[in-house]
Protein backbone atom coordinates (compact mmCIF):
# COMPACT_ATOMS: atom_id res chain seq x y z
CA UNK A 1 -27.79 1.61 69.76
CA UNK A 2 -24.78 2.74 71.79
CA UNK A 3 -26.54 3.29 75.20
CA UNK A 4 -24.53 0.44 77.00
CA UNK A 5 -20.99 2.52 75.46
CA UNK A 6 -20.11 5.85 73.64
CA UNK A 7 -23.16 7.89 73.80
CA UNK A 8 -24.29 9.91 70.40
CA UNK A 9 -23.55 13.67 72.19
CA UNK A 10 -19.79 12.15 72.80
CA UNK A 11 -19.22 10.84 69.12
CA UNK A 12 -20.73 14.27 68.03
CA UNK A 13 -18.46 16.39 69.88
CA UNK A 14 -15.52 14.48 69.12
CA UNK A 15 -16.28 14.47 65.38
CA UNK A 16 -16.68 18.23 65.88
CA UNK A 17 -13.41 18.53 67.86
CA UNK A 18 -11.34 16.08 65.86
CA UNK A 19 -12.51 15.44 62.29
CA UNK A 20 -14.89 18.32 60.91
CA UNK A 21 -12.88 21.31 59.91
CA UNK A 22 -15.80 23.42 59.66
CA UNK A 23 -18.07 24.17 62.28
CA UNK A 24 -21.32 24.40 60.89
CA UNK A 25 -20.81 20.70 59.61
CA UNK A 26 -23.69 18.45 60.61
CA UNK A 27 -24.02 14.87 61.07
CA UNK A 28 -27.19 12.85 60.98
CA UNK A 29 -28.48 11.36 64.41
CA UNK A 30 -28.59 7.80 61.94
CA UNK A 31 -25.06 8.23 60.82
CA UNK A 32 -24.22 8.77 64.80
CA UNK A 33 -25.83 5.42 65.93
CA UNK A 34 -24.04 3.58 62.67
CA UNK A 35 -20.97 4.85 64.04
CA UNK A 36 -21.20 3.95 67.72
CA UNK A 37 -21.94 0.54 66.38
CA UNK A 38 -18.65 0.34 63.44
CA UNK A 39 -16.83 1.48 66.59
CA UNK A 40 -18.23 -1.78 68.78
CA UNK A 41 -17.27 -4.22 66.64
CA UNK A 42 -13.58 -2.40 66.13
CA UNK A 43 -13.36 -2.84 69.85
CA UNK A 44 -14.49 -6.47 70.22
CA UNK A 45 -12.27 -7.55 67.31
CA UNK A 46 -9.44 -5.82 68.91
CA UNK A 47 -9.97 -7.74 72.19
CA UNK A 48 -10.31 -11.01 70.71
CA UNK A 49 -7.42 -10.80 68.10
CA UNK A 50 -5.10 -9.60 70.70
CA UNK A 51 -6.55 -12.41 73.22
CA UNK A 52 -5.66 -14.76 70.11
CA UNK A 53 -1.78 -13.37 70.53
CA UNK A 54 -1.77 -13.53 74.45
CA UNK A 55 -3.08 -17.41 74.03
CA UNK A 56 -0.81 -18.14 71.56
CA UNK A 57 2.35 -16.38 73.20
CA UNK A 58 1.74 -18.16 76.22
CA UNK A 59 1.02 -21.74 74.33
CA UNK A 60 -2.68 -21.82 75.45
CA UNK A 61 -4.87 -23.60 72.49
CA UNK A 62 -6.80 -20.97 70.85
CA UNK A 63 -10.78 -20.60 72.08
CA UNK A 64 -12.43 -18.02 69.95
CA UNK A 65 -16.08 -18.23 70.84
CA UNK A 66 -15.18 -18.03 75.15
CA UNK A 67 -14.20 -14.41 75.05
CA UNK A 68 -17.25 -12.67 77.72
CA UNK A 69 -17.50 -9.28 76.18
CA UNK A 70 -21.07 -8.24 78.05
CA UNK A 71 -20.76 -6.82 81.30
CA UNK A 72 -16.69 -6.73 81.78
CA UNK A 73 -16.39 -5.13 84.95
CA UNK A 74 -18.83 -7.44 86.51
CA UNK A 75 -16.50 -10.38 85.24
CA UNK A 76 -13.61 -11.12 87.90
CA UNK A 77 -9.87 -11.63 86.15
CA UNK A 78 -8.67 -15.65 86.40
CA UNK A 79 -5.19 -16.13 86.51
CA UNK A 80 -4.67 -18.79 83.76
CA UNK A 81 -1.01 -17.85 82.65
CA UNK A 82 1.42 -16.11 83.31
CA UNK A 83 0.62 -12.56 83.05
CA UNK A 84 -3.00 -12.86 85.32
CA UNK A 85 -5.63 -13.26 81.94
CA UNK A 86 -4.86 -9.70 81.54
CA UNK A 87 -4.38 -8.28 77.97
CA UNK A 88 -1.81 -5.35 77.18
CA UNK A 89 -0.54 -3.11 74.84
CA UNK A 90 1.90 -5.41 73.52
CA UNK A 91 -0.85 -7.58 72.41
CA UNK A 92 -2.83 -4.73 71.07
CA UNK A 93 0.14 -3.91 68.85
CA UNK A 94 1.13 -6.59 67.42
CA UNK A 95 -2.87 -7.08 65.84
CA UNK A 96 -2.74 -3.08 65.16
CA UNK A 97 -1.84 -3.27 61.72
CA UNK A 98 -3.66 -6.26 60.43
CA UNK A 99 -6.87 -4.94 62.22
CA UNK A 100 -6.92 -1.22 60.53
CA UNK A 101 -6.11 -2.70 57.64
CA UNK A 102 -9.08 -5.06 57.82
CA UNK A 103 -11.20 -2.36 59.05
């Protein structure tokens, strides 16, 4: 888990950085590779839900199952609507709230 993303020394040191107050807190190498992998499947619903809004703001019919999510930067953008394919934060905020609160 997590070698093709966020890689376990990352997620430590941010935990360390960010979230533990103390520094002799430890975290399990397990509890690491859970993370990295809650933190996948955050990121892939938060592409598809705000691909969802993009297709439905620009009155494409929904497709949930031809989102390509291995290998991105090997995929080449098509420009299907208006705004090139390409997702942005406007998408990403109108799914914010329903997403954490799924999440």
């Amino acid at each position: 888990m997590g070698n093709d993303g966020l890689s376990k020394t990352t997620l430590a040191r941010l935990f360390h950085t960010v979230a533990f107050e103390e520094p002799d807190t430890r975290i399990s190498s397990k509890t690491l590779e859970l993370s990295i992998e809650y933190l996948k499947i955050f990121t892939k619903e938060a592409v598809i839900r705000a691909d969802e809004v993009r297709r439905d703001r620009n009155g494409q019919a929904r497709s949930k199952y031809n989102i390509k999510l291995e290998n991105v930067e090997d995929q080449p953008i098509e420009n299907t609507d208006s705004n090139g394919g390409i997702l942005d934060v406007n998408h990403l905020s109108q799914i914010s709230g329903s997403l954490i609160l799924d999440f």
